[in-house]
N, C-alpha and C. Protein backbone atom coordinates (compact mmCIF):
# COMPACT_ATOMS: atom_id res chain seq x y z
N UNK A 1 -147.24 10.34 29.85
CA UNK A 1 -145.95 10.54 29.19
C UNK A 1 -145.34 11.85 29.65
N UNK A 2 -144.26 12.00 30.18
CA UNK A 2 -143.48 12.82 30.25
C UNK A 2 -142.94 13.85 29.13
N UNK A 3 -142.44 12.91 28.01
CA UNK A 3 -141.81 14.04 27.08
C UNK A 3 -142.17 13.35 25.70
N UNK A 4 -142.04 14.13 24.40
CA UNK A 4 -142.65 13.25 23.26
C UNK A 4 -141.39 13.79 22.45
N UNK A 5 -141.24 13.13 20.66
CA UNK A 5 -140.22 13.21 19.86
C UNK A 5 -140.62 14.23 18.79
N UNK A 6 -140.05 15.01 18.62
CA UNK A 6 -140.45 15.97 17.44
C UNK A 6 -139.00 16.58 16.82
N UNK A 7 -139.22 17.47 15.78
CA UNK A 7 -138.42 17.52 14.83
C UNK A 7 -137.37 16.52 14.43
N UNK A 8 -137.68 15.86 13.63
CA UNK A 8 -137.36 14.71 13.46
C UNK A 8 -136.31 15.00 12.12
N UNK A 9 -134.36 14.67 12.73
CA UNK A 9 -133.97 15.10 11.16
C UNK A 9 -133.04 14.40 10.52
N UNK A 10 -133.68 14.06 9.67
CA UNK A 10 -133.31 12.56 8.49
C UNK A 10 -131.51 12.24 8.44
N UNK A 11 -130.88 13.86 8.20
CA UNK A 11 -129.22 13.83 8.65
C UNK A 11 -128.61 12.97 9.27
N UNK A 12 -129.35 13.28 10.57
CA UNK A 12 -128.54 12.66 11.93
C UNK A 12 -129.43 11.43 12.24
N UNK A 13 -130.86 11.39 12.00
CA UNK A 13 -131.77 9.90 12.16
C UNK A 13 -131.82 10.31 13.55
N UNK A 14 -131.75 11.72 14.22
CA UNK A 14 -132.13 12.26 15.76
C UNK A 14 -133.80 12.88 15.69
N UNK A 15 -134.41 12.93 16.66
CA UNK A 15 -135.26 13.26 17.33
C UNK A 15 -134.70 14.69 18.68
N UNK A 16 -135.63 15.75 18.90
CA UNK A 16 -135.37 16.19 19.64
C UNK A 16 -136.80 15.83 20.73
N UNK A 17 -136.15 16.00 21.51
CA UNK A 17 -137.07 15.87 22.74
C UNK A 17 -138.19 17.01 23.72
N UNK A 18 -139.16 16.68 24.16
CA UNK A 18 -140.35 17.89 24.38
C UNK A 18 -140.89 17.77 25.69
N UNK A 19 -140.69 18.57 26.84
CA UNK A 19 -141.14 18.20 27.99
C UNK A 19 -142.79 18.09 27.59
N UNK A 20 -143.64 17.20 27.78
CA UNK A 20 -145.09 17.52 28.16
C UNK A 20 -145.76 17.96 29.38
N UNK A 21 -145.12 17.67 30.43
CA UNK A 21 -145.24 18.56 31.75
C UNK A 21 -144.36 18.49 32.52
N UNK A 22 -144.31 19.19 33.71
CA UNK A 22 -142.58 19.55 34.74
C UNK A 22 -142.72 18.77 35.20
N UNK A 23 -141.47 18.28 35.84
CA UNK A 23 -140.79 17.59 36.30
C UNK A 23 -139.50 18.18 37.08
N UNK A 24 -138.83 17.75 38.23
CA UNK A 24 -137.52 18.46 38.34
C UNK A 24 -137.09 19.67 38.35
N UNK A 25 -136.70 20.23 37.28
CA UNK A 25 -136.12 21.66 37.34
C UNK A 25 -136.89 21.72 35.62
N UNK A 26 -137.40 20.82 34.98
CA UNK A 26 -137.95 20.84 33.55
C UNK A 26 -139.22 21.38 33.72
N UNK A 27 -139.39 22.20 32.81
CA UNK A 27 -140.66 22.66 32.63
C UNK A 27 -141.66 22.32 31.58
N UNK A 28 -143.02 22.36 31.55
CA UNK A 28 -143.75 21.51 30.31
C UNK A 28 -143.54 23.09 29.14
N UNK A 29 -143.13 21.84 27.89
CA UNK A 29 -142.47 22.42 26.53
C UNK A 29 -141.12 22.78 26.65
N UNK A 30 -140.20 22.86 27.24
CA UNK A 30 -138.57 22.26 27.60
C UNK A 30 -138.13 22.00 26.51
N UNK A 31 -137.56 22.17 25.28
CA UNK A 31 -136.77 21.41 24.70
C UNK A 31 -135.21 20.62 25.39
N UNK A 32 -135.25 19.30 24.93
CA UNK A 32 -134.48 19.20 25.29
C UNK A 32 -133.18 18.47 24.27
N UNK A 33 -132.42 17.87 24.88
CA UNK A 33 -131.32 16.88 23.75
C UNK A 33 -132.17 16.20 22.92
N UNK A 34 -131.38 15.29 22.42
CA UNK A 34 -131.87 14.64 20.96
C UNK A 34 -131.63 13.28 21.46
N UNK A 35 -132.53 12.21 20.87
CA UNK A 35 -132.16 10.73 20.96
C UNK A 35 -132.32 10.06 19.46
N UNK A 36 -132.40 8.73 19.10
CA UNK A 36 -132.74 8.08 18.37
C UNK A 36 -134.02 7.68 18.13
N UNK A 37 -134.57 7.97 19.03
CA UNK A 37 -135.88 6.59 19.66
C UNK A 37 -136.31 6.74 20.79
N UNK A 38 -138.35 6.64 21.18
CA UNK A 38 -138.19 6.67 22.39
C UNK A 38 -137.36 5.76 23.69
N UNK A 39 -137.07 4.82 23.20
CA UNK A 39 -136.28 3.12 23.48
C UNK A 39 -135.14 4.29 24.46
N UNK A 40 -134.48 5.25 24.14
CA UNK A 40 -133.48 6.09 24.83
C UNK A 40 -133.44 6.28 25.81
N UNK A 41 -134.83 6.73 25.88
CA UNK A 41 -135.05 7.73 27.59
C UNK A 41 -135.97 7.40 28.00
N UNK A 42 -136.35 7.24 29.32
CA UNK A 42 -136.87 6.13 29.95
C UNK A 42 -138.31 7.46 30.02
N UNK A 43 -139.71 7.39 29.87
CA UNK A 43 -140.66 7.95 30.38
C UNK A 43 -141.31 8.05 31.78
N UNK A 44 -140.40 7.62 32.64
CA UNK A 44 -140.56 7.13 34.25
C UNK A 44 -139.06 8.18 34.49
N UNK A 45 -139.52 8.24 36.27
CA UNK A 45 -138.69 8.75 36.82
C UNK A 45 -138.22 10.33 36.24
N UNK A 46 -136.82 10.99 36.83
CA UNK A 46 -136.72 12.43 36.46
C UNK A 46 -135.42 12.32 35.16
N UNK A 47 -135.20 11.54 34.84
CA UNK A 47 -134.22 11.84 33.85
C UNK A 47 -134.28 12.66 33.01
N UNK A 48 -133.52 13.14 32.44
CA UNK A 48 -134.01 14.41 31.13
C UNK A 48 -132.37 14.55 30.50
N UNK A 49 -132.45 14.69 29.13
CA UNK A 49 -131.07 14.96 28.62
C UNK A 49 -131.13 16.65 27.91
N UNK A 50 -130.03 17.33 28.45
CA UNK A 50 -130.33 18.94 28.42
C UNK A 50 -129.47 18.85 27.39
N UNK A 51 -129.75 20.85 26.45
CA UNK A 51 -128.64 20.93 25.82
C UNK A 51 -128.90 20.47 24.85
N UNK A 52 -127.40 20.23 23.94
CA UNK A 52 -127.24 19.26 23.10
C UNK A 52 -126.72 18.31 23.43
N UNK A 53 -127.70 17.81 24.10
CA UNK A 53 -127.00 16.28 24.37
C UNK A 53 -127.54 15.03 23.20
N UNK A 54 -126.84 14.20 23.22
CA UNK A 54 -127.39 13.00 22.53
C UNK A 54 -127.46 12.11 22.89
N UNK A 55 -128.25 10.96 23.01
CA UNK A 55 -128.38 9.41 23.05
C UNK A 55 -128.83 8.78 21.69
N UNK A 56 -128.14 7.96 21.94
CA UNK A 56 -128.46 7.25 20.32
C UNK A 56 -128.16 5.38 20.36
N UNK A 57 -128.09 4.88 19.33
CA UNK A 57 -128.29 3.00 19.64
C UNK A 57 -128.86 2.87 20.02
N UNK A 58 -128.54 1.54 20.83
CA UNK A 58 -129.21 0.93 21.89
C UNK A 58 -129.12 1.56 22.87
N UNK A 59 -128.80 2.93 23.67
CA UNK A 59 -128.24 3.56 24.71
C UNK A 59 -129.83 3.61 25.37
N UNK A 60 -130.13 3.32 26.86
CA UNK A 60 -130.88 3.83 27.66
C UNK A 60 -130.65 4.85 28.67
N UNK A 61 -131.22 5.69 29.34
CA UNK A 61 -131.34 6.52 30.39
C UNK A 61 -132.45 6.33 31.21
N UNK A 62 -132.28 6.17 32.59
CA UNK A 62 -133.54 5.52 33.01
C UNK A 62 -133.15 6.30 34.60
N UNK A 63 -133.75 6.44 35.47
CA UNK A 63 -134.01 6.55 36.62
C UNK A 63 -133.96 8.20 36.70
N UNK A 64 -133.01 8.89 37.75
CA UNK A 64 -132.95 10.00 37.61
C UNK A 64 -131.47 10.61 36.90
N UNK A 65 -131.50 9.97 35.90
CA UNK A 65 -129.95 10.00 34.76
C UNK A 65 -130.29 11.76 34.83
N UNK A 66 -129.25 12.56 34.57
CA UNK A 66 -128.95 14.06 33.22
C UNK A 66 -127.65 13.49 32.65
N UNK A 67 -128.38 13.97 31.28
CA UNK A 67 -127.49 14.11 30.50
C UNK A 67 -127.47 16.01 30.20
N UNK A 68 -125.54 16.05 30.27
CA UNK A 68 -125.92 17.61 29.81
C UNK A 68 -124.67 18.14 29.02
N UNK A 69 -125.05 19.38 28.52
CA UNK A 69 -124.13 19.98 27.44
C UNK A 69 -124.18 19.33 25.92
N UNK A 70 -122.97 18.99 25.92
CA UNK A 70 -122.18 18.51 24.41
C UNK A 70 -121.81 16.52 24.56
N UNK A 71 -122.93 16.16 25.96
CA UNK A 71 -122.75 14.96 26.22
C UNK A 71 -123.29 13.68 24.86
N UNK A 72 -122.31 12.75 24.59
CA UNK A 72 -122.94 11.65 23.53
C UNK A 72 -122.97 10.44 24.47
N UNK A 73 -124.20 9.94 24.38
CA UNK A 73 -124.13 8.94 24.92
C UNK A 73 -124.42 7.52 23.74
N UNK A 74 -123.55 6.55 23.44
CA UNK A 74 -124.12 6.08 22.34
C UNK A 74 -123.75 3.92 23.02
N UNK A 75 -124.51 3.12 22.41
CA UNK A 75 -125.05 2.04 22.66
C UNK A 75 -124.63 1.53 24.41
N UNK A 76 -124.99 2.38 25.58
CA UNK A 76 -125.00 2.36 26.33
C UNK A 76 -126.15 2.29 27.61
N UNK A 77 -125.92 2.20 29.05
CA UNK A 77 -126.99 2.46 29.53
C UNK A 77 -126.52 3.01 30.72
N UNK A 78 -127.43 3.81 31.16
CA UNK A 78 -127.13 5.30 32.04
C UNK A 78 -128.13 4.93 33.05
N UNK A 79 -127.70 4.64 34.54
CA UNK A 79 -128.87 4.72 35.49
C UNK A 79 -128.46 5.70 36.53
N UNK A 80 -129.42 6.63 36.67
CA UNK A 80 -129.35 7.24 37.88
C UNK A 80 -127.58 7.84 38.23
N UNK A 81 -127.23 8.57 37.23
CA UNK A 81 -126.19 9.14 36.70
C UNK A 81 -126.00 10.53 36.22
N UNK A 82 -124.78 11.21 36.34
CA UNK A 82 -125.27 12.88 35.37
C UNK A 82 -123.77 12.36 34.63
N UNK A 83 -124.23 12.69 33.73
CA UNK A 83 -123.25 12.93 32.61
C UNK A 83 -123.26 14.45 32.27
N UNK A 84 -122.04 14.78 32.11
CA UNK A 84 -121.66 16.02 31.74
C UNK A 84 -120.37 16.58 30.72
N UNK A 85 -120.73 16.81 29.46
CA UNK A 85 -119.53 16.80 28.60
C UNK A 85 -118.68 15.59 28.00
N UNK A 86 -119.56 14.75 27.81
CA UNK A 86 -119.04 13.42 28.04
C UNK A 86 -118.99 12.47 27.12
N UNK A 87 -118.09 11.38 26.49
CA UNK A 87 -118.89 10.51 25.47
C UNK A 87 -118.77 9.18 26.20
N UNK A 88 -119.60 8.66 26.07
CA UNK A 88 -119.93 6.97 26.57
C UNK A 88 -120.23 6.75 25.98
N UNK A 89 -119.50 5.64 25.68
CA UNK A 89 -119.62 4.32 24.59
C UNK A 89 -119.62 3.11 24.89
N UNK A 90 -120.58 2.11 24.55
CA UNK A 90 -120.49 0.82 24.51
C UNK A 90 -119.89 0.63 26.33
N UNK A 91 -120.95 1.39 27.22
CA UNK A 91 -120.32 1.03 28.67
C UNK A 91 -121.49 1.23 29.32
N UNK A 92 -121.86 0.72 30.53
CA UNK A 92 -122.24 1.16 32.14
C UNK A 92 -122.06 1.51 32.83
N UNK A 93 -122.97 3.20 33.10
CA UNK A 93 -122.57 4.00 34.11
C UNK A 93 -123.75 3.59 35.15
N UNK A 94 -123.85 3.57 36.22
CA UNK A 94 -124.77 3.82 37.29
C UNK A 94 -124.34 4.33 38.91
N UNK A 95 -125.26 5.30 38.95
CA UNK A 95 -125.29 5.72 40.60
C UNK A 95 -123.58 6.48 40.62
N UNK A 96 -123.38 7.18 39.31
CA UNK A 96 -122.09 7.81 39.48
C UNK A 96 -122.25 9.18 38.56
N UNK A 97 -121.01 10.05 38.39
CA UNK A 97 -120.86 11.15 37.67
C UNK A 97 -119.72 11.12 36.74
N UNK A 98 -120.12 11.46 35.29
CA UNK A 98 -118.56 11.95 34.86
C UNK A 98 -118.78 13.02 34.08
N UNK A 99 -117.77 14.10 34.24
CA UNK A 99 -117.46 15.13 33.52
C UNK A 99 -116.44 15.44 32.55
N UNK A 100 -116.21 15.73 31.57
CA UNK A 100 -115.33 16.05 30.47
C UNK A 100 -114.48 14.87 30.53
N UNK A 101 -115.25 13.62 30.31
CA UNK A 101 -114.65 12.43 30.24
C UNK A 101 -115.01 11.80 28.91
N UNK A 102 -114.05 10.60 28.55
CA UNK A 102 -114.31 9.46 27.64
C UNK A 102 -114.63 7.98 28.43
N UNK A 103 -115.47 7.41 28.39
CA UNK A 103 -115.80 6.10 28.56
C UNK A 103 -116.37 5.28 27.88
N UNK A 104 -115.65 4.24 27.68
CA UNK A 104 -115.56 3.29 26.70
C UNK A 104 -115.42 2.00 26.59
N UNK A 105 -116.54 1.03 26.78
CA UNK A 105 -115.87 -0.74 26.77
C UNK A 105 -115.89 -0.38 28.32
N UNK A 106 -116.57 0.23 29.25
CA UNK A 106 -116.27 0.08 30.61
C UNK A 106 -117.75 0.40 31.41
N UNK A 107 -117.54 -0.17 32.74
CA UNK A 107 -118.21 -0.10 33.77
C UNK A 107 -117.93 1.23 34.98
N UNK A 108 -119.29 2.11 35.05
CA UNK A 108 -118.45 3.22 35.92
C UNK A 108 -119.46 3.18 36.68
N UNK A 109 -119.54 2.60 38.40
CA UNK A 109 -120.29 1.83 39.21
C UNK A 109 -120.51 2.74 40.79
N UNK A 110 -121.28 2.21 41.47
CA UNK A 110 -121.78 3.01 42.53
C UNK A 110 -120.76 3.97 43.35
N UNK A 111 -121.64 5.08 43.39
CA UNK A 111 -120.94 6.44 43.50
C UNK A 111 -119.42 6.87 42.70
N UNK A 112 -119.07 6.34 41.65
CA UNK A 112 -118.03 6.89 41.12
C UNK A 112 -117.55 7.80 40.83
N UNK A 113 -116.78 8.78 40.53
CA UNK A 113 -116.80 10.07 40.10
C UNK A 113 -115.65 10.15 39.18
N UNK A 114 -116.07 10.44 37.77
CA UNK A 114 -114.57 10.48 36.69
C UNK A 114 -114.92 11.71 36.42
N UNK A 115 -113.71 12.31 36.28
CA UNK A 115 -113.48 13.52 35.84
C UNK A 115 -112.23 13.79 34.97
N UNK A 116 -112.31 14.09 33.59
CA UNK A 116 -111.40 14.65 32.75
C UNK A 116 -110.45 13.96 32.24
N UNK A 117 -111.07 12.47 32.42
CA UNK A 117 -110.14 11.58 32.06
C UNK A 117 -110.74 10.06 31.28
N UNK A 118 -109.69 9.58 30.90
CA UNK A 118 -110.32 8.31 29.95
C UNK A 118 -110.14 6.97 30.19
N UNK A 119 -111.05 6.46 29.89
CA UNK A 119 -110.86 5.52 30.84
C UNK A 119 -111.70 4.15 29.50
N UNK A 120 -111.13 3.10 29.44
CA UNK A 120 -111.22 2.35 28.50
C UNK A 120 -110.99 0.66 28.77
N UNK A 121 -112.33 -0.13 28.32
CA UNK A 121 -112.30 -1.24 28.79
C UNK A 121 -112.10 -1.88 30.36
N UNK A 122 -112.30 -0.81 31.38
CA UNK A 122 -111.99 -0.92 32.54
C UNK A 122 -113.26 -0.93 33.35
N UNK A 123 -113.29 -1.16 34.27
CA UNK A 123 -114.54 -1.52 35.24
C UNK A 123 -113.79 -0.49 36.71
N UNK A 124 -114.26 0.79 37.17
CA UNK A 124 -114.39 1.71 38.23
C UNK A 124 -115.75 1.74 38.99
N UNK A 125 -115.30 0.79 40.51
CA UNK A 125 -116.32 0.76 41.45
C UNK A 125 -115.99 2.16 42.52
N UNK A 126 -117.32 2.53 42.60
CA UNK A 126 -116.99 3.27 44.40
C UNK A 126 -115.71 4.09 44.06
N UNK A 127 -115.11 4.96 43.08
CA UNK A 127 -113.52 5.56 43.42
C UNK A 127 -113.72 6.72 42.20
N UNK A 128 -112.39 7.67 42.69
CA UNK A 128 -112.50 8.83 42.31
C UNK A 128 -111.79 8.96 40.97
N UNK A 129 -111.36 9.12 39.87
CA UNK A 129 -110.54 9.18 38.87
C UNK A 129 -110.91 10.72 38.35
N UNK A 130 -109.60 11.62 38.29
CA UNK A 130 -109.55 13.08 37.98
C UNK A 130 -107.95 12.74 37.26
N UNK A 131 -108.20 13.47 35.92
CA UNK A 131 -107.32 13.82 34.81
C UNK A 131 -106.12 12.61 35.10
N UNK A 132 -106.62 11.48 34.17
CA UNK A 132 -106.12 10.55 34.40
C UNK A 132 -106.34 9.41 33.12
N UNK A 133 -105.55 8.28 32.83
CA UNK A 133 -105.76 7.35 31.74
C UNK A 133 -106.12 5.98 32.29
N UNK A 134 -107.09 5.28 32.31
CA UNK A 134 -107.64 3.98 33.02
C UNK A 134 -107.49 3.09 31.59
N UNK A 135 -106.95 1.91 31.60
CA UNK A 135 -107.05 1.39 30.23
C UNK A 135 -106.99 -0.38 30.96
N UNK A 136 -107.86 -1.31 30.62
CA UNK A 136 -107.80 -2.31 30.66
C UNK A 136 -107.50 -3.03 31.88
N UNK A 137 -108.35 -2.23 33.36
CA UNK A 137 -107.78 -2.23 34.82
C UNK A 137 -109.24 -2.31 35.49
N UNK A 138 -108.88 -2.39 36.88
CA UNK A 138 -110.19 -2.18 37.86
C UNK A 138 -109.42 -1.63 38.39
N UNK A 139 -110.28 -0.92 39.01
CA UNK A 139 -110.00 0.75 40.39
C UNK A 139 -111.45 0.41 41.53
N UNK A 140 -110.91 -0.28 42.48
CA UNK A 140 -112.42 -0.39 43.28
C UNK A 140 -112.22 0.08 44.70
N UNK A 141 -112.96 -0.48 45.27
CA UNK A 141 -113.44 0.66 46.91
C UNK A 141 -113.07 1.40 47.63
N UNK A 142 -113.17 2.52 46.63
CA UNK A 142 -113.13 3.82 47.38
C UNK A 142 -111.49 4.19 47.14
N UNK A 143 -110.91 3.62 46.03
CA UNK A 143 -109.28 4.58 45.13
C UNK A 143 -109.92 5.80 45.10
N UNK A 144 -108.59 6.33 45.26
CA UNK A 144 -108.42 7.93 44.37
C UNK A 144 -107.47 7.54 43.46
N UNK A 145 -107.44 8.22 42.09
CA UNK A 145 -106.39 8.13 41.12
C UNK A 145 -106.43 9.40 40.36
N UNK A 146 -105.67 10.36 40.77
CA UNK A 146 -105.29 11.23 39.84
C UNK A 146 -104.24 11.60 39.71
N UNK A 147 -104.05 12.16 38.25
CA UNK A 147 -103.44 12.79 37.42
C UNK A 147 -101.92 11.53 36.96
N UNK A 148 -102.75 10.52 36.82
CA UNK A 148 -101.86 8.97 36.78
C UNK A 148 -102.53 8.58 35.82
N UNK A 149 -101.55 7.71 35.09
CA UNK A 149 -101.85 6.06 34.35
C UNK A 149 -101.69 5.08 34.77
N UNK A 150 -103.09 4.17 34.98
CA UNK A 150 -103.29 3.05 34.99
C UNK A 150 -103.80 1.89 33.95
N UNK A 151 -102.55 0.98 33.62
CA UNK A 151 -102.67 -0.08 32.46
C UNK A 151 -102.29 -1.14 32.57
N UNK A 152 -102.56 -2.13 31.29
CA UNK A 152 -102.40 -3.37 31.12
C UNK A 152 -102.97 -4.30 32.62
N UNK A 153 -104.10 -4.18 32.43
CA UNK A 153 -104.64 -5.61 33.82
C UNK A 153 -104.57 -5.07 34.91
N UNK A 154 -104.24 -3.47 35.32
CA UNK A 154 -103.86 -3.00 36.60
C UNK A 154 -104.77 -3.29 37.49
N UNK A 155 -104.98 -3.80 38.80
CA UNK A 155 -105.54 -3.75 39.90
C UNK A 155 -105.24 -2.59 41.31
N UNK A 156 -106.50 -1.65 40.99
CA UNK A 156 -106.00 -0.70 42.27
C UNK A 156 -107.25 -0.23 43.32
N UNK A 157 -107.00 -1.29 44.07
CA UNK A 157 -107.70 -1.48 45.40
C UNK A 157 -107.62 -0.39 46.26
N UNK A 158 -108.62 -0.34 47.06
CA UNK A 158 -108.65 0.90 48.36
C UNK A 158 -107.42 1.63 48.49
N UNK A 159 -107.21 2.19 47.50
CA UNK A 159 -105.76 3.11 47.39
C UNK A 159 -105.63 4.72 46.99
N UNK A 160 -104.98 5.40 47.45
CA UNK A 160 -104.89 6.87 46.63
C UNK A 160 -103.88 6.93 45.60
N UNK A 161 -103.43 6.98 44.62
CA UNK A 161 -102.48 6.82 43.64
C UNK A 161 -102.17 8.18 42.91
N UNK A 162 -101.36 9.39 42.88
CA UNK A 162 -101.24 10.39 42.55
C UNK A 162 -99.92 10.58 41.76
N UNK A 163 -100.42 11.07 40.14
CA UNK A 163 -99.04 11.33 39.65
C UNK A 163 -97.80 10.21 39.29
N UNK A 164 -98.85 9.05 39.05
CA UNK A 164 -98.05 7.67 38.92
C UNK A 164 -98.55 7.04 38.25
N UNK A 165 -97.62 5.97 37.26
CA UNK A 165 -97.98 4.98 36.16
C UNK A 165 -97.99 3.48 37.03
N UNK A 166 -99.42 2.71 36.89
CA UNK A 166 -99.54 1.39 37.33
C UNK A 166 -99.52 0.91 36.63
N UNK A 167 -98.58 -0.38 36.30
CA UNK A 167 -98.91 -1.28 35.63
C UNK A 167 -98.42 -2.69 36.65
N UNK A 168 -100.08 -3.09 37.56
CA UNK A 168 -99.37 -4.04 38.03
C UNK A 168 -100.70 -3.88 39.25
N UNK A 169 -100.51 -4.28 40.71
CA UNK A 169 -101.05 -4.24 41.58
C UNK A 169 -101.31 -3.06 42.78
N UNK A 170 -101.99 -2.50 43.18
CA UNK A 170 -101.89 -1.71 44.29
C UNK A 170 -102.73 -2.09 45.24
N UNK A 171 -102.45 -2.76 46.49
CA UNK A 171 -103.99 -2.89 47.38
C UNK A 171 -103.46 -2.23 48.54
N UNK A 172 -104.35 -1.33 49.30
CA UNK A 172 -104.50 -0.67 50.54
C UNK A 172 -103.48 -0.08 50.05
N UNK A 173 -103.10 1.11 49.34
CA UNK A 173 -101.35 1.67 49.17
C UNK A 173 -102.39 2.94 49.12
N UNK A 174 -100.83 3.90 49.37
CA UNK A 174 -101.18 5.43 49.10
C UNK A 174 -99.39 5.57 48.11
N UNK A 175 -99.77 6.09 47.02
CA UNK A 175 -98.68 5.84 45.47
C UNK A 175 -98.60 7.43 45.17
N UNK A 176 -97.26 7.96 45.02
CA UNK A 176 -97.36 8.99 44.17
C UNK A 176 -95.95 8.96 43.46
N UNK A 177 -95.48 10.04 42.29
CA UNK A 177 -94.33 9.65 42.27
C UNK A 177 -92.97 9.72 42.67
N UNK A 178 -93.74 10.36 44.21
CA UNK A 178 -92.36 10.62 45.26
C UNK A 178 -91.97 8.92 45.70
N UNK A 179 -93.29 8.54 45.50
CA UNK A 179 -93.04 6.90 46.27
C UNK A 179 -92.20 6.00 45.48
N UNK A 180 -91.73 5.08 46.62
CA UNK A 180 -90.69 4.16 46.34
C UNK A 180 -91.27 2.64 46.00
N UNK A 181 -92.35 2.27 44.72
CA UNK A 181 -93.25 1.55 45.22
C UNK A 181 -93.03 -0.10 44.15
């Protein structure tokens, strides 16, 4: 076993977490974030949730996930991911990063990178999203989208999109709101 559950507090129904030996950059006796359950965090591989982080529900972390800071991760599952500042909800992150983000009702998929933005009921493959609103859309191979809204059913394919509201289609485009689109 990697890490075990202790202080256990009835409040929150959290557990904090206990390195039993290093790993990574963790050292044995590490405190770390808090979960629900061992069911959270996977005892394989380097994952570790720093901080005050939380996992809770059904939420897993499994491969070489971090969770860090003021991150919540709640009835979700985290593979081989860093979360940072973050709340995920009721979504799938894998093989990506998000920072000072909301995700929610969504899929955030190989190599993704969200940053500072929210993103809801949407599925983001392979693409970049920085300070931006994703709501009820796909963003796949290899978009950039920042500092834009994308909604209602939007589709935005291999595109850069900057500073612009989609509601509708983009494939192979480069969008900003100088464009005539």
């Amino acid at each position: 076993m990697k890490y075990e559950l202790v202080n256990y507090n009835p409040c929150t129904n959290l557990y904090r977490i206990k390195a039993l030996k290093p790993f990574n950059n963790v050292k044995m006796g590490d405190l770390g974030g808090y979960v629900s359950g061992e069911h959270n965090l996977s005892q394989e591989g380097d994952c570790w949730i720093y901080g005050y982080g939380v996992v809770e529900g059904t939420s897993t972390v499994t491969g070489n996930s971090t969770i860090i800071h003021n991150s919540n991760i709640d009835n979700s599952t985290v593979h081989n991911s860093n979360i940072t500042d973050s709340n995920v909800t009721d979504s799938d992150v894998k093989d990506s990063t998000v920072k000072g983000s909301v995700i929610k009702d969504s899929a955030v998929t190989y190599g993704s990178v969200v940053t500072d933005s929210d993103v809801t009921d949407s599925n983001i493959d392979n693409s970049i999203i920085t300070d931006s609103i994703i709501t009820d859309s796909v963003v796949t191979y290899g978009s950039i989208v920042t500092d834009s809204v994308v909604t209602y059913g939007s589709i935005v394919t291999d595109s850069n999109v900057t500073d612009y509201t989609v509601d509708g289609k983009i494939l192979n485009g480069v969008v900003s709101n100088d464009s005539a689109w």
